[in-house]
N, C-alpha and C. Protein backbone atom coordinates (compact mmCIF):
# COMPACT_ATOMS: atom_id res chain seq x y z
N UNK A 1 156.96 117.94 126.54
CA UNK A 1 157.42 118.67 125.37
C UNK A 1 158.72 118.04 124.87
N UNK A 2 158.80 117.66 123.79
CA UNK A 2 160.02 117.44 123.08
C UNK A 2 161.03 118.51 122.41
N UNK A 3 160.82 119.43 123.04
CA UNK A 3 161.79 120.79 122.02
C UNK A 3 162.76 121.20 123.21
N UNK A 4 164.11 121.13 122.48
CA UNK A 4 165.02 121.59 123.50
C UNK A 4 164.92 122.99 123.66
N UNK A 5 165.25 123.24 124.64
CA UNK A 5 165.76 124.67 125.52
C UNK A 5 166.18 125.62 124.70
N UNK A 6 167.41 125.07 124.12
CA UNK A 6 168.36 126.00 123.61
C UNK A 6 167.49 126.19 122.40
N UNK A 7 166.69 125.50 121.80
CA UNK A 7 165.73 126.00 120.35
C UNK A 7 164.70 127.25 120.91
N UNK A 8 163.89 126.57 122.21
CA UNK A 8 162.55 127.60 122.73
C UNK A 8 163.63 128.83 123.05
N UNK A 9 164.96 128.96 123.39
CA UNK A 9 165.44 129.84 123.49
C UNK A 9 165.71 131.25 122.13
N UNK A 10 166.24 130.03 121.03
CA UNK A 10 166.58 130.53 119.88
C UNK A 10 164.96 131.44 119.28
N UNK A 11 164.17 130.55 118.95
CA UNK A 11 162.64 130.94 118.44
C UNK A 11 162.64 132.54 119.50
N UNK A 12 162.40 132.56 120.73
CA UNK A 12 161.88 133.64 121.17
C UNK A 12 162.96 135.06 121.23
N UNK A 13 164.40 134.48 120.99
CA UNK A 13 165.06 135.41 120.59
C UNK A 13 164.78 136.11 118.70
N UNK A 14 164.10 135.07 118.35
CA UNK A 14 164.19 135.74 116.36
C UNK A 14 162.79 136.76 117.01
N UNK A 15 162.05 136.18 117.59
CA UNK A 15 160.94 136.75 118.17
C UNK A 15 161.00 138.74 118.32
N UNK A 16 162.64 138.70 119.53
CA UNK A 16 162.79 139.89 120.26
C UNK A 16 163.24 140.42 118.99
N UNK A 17 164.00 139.80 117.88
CA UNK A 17 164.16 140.51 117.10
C UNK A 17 163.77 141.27 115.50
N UNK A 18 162.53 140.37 115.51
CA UNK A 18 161.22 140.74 114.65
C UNK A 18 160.63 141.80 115.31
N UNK A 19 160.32 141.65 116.68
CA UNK A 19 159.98 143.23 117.31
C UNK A 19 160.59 144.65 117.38
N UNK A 20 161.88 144.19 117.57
CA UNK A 20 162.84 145.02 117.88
C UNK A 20 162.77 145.83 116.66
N UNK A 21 162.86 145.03 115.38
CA UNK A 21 162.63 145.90 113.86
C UNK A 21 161.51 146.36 113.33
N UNK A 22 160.65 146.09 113.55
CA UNK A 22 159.20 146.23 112.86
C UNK A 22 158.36 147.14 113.62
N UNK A 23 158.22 146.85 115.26
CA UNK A 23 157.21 147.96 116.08
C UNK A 23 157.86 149.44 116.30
N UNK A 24 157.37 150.28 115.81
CA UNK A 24 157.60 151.69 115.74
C UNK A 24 158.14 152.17 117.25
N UNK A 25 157.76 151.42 118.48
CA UNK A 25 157.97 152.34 119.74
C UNK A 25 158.13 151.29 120.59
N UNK A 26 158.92 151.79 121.55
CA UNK A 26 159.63 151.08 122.18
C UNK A 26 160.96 151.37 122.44
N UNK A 27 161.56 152.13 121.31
CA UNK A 27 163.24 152.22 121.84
C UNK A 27 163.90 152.90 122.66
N UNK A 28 164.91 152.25 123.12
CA UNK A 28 165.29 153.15 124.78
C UNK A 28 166.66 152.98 124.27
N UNK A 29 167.78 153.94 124.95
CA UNK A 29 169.07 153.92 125.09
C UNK A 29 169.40 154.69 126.55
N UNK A 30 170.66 154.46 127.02
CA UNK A 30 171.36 154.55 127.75
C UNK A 30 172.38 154.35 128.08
N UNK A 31 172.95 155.52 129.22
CA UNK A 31 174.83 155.14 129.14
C UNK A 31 175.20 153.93 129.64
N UNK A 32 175.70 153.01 128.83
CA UNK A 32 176.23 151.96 129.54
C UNK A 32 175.05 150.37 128.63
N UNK A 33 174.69 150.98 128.20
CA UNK A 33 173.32 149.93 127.50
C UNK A 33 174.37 148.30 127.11
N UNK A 34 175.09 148.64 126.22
CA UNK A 34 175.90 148.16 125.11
C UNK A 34 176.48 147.08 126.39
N UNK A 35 177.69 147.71 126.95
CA UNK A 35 178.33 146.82 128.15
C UNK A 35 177.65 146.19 128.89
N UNK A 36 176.40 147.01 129.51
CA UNK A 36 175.39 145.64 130.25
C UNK A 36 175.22 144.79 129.42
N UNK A 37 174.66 144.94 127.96
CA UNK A 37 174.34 143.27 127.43
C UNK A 37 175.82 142.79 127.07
N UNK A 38 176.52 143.28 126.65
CA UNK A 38 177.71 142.63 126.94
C UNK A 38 178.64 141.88 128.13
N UNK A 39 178.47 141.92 129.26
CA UNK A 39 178.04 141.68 131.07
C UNK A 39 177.14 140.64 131.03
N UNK A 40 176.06 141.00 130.32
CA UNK A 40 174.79 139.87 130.72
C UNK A 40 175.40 138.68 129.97
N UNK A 41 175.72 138.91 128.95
CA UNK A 41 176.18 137.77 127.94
C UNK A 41 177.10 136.80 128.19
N UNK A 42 177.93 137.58 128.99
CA UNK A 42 179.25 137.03 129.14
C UNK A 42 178.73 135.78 130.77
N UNK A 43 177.86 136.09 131.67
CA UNK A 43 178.07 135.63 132.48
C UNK A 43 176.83 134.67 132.53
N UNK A 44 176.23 134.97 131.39
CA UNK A 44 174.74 134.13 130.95
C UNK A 44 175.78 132.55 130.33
N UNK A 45 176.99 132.81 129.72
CA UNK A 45 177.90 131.68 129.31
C UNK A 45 178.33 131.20 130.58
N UNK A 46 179.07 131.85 131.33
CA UNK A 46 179.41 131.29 132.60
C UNK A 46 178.39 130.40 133.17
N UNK A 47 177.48 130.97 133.66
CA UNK A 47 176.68 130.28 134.61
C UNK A 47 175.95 129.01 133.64
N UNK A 48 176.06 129.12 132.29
CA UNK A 48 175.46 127.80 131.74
C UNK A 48 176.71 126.70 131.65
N UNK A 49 178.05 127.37 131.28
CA UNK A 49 178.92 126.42 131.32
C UNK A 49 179.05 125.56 132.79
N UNK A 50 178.94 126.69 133.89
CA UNK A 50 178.97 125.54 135.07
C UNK A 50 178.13 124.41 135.95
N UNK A 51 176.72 125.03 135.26
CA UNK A 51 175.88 124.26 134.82
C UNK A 51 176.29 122.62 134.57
N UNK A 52 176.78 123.11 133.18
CA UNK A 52 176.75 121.68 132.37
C UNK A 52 178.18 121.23 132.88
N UNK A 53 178.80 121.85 133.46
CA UNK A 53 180.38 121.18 133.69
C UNK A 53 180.17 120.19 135.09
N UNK A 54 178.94 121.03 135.85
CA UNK A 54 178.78 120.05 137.47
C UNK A 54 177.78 118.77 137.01
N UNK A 55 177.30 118.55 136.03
CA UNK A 55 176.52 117.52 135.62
C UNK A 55 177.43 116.55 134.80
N UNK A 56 178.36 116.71 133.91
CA UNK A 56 179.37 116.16 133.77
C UNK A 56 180.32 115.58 134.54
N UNK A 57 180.91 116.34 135.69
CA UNK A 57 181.56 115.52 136.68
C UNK A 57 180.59 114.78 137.81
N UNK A 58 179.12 114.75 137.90
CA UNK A 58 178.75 113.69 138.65
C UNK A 58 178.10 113.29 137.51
N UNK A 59 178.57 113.07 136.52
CA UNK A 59 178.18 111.73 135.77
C UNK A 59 176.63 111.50 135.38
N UNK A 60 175.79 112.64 134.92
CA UNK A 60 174.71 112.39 135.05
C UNK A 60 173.95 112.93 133.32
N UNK A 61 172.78 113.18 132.97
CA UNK A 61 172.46 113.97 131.74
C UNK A 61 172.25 115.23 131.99
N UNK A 62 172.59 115.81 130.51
CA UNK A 62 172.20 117.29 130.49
C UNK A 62 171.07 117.42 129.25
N UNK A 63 170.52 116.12 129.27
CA UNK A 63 169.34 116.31 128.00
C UNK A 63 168.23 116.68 129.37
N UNK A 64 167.32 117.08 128.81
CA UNK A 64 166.51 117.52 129.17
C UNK A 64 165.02 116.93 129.09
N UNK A 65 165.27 116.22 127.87
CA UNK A 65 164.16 115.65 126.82
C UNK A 65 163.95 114.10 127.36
N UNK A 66 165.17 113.31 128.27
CA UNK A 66 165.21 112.38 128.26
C UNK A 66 165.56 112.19 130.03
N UNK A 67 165.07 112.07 130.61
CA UNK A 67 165.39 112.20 132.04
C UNK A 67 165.63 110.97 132.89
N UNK A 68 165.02 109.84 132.21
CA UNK A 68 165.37 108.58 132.55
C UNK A 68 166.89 108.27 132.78
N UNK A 69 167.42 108.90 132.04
CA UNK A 69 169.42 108.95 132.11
C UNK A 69 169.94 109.85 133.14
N UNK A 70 168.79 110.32 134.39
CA UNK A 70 169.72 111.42 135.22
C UNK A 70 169.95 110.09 136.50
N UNK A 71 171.10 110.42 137.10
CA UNK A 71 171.34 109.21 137.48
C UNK A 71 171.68 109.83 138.61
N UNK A 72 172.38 111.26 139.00
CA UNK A 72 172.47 111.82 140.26
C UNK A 72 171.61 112.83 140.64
N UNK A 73 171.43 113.83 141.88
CA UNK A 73 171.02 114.90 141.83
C UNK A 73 171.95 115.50 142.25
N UNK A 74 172.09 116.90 141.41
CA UNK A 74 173.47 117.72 142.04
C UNK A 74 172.72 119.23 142.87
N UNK A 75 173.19 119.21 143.80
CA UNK A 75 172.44 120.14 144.74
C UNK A 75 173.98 121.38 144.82
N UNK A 76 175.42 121.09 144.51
CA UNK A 76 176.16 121.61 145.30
C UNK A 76 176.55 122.93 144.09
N UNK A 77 177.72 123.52 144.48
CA UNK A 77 178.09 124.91 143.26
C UNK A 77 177.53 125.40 143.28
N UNK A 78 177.17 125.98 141.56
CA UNK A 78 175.79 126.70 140.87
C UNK A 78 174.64 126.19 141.34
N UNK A 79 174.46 125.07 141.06
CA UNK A 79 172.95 124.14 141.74
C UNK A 79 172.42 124.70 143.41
N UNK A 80 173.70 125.62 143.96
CA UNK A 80 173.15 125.63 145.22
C UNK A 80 172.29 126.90 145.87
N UNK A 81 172.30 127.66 144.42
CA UNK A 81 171.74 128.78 144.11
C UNK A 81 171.16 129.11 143.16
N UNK A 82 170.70 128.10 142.23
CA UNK A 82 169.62 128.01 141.20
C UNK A 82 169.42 126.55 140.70
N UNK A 83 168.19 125.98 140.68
CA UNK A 83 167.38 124.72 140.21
C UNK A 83 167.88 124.48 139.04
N UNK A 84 168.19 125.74 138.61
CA UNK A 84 168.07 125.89 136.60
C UNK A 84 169.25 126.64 136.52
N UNK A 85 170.34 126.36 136.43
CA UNK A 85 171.24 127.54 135.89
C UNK A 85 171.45 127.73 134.43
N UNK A 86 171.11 126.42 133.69
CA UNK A 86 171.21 126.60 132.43
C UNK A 86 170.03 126.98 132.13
N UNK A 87 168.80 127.36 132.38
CA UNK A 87 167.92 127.72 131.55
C UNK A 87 167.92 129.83 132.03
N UNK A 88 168.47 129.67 133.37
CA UNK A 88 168.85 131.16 134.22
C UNK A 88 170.08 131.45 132.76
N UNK A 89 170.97 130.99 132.47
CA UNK A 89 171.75 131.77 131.07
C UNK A 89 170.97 131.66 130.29
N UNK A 90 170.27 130.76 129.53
CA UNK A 90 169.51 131.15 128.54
C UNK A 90 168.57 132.43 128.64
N UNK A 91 167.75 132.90 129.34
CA UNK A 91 167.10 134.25 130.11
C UNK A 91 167.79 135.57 130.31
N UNK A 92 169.23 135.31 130.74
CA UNK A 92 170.41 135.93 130.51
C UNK A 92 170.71 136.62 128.91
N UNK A 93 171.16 135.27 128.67
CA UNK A 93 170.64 135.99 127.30
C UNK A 93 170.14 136.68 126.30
N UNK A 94 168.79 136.22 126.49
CA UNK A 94 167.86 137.15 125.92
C UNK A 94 167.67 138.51 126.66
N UNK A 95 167.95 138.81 127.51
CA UNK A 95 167.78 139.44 128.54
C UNK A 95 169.22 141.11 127.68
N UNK A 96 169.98 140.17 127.51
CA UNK A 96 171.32 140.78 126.66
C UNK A 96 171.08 141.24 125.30
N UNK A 97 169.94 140.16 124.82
CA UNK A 97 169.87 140.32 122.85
C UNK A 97 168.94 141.42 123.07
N UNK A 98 168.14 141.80 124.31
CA UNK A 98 166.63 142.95 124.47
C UNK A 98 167.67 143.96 124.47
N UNK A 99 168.60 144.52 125.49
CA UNK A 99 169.23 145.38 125.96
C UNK A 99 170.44 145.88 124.72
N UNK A 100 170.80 144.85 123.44
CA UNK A 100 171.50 144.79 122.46
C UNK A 100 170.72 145.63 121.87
N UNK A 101 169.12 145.22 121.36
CA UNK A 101 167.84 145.75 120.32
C UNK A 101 167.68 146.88 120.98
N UNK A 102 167.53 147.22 121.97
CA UNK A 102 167.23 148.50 122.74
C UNK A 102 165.60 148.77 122.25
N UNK A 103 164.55 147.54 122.77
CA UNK A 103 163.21 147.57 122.53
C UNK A 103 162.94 147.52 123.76
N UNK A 104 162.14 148.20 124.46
CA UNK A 104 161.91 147.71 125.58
C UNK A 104 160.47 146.87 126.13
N UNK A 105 159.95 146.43 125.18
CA UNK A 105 158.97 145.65 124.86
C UNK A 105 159.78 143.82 124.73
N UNK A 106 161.33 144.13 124.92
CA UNK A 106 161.12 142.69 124.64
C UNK A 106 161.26 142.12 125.82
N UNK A 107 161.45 143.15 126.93
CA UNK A 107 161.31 142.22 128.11
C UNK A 107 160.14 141.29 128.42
N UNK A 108 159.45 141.52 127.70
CA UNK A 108 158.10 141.07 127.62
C UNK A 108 157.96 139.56 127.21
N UNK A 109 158.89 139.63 126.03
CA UNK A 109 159.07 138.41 125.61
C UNK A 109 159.72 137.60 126.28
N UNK A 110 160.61 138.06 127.24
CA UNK A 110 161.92 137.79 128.32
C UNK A 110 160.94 137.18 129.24
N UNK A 111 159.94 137.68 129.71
CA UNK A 111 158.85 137.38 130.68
C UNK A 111 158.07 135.79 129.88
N UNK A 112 157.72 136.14 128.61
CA UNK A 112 157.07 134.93 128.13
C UNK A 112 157.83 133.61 127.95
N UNK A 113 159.12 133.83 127.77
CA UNK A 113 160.38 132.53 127.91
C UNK A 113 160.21 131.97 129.36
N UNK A 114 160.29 132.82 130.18
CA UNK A 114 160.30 132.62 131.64
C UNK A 114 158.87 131.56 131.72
N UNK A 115 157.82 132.29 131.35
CA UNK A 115 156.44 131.59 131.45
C UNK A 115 156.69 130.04 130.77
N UNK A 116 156.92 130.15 129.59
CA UNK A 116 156.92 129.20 128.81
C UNK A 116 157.74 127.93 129.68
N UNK A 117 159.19 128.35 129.94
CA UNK A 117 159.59 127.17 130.50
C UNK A 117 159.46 126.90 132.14
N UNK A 118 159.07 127.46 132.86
CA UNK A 118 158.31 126.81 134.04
C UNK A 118 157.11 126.24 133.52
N UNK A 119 156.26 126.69 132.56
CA UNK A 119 155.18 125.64 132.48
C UNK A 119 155.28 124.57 131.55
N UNK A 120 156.03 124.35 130.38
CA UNK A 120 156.14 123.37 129.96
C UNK A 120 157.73 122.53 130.28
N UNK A 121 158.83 123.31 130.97
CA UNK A 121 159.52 122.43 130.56
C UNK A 121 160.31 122.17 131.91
N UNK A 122 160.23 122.85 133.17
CA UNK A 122 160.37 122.51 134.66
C UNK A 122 159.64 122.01 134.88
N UNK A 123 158.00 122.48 134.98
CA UNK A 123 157.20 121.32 136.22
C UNK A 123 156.85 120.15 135.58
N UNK A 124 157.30 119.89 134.23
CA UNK A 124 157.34 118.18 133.94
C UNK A 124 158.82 117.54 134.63
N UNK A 125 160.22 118.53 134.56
CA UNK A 125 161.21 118.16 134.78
C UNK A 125 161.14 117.87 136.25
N UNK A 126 160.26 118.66 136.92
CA UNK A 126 160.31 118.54 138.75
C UNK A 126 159.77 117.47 139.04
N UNK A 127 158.60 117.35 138.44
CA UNK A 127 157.81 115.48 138.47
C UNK A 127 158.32 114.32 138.70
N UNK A 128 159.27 114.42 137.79
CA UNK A 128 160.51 113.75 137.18
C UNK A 128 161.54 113.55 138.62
N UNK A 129 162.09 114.61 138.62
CA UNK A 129 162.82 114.43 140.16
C UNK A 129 162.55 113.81 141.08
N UNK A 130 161.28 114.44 141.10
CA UNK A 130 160.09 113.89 142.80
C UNK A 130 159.96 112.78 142.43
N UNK A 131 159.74 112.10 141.33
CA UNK A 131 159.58 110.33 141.30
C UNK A 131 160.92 109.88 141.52
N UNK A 132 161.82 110.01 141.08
CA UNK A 132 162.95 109.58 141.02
C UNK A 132 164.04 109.74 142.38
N UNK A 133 163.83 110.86 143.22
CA UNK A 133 164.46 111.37 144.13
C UNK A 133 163.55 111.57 145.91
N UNK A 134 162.49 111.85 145.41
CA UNK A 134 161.62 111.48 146.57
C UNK A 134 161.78 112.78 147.30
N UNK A 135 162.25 112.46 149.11
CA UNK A 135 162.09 113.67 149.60
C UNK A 135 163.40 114.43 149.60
N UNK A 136 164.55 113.91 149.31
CA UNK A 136 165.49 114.65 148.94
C UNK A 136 165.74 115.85 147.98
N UNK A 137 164.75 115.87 146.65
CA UNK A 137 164.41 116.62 145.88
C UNK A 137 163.36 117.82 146.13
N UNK A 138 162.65 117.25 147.24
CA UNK A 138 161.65 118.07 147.83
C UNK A 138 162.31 118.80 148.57
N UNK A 139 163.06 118.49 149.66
CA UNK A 139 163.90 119.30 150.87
C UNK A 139 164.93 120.16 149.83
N UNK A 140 165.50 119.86 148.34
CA UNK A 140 166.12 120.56 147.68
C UNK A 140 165.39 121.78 147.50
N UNK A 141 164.45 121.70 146.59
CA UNK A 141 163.35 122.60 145.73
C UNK A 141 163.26 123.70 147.36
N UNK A 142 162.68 123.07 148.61
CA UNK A 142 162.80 124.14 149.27
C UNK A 142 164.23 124.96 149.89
N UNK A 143 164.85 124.61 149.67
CA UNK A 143 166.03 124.97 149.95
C UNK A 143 166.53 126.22 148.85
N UNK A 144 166.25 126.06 148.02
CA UNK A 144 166.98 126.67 146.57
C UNK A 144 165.86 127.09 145.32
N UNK A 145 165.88 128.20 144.81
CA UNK A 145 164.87 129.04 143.93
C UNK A 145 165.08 128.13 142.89
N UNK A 146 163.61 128.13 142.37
CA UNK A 146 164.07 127.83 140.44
C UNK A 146 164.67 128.33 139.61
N UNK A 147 165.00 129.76 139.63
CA UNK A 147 166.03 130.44 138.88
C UNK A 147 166.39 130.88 139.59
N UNK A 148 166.44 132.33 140.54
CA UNK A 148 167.76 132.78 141.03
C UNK A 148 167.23 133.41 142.44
């Protein structure tokens, strides 16, 4: 697939929020609604910034699209508790824009992001590893979840 992350991210968020307006049922509230997605949001940035900040200091890519340019594997930090931390904030996210809409149907969609990028845009990226990294990437993957 050639479509970045942060777009399949964007699309399925206009998504939660075409639902969120248009389907009659679905809406939920609760004390505290507002601050959880505000919580989710805030730490859905965190965990993507450190993400991209531990791939930066070992010198490696954060494209996604182009993998031939990853030049290290970073196993340590964030990496040592999620495969994906940047695609774990993106999920975050949406996860925040559902709980913002107060639909509760868009977890659904939250679920179909999830689907979407383990099947098109990790297990090409894991391929990728395993050629490139061998059994080190393998002894990683078991070591550490794909998201969390």
């Amino acid at each position: 697939m050639k479509i970045l992350p942060p777009l399949v991210m964007l699309v399925f968020g206009v998504f939660m929020y075409l639902l969120a307006t248009f389907l009659p049922v679905g809406d939920f509230d609760f004390f505290g609604r507002k601050e959880l997605a505000v919580f989710l949001f805030g730490l859905a940035i965190l965990v993507i910034f450190l993400g991209i900040f531990q791939f930066r200091r070992a010198k490696t890519t954060t494209n996604p699209l182009d993998l031939s340019k990853t030049t290290k594997l970073v196993t340590t930090g964030i990496f040592k508790y999620s495969r994906n931390p940047m695609y774990l904030g993106m999920l975050l996210i949406l996860l925040a824009l559902g709980l913002k809409l107060g639909n509760a149907f868009n977890t659904l969609l939250a679920a179909g992001f999830v689907y979407y990028m383990n099947h098109f845009q990790i297990s090409r990226e894991e391929k990728a590893l395993t050629n490139m990294f061998g059994k080190q990437y393998s002894a990683y993957c078991k070591a550490t979840r794909r998201w969390f």
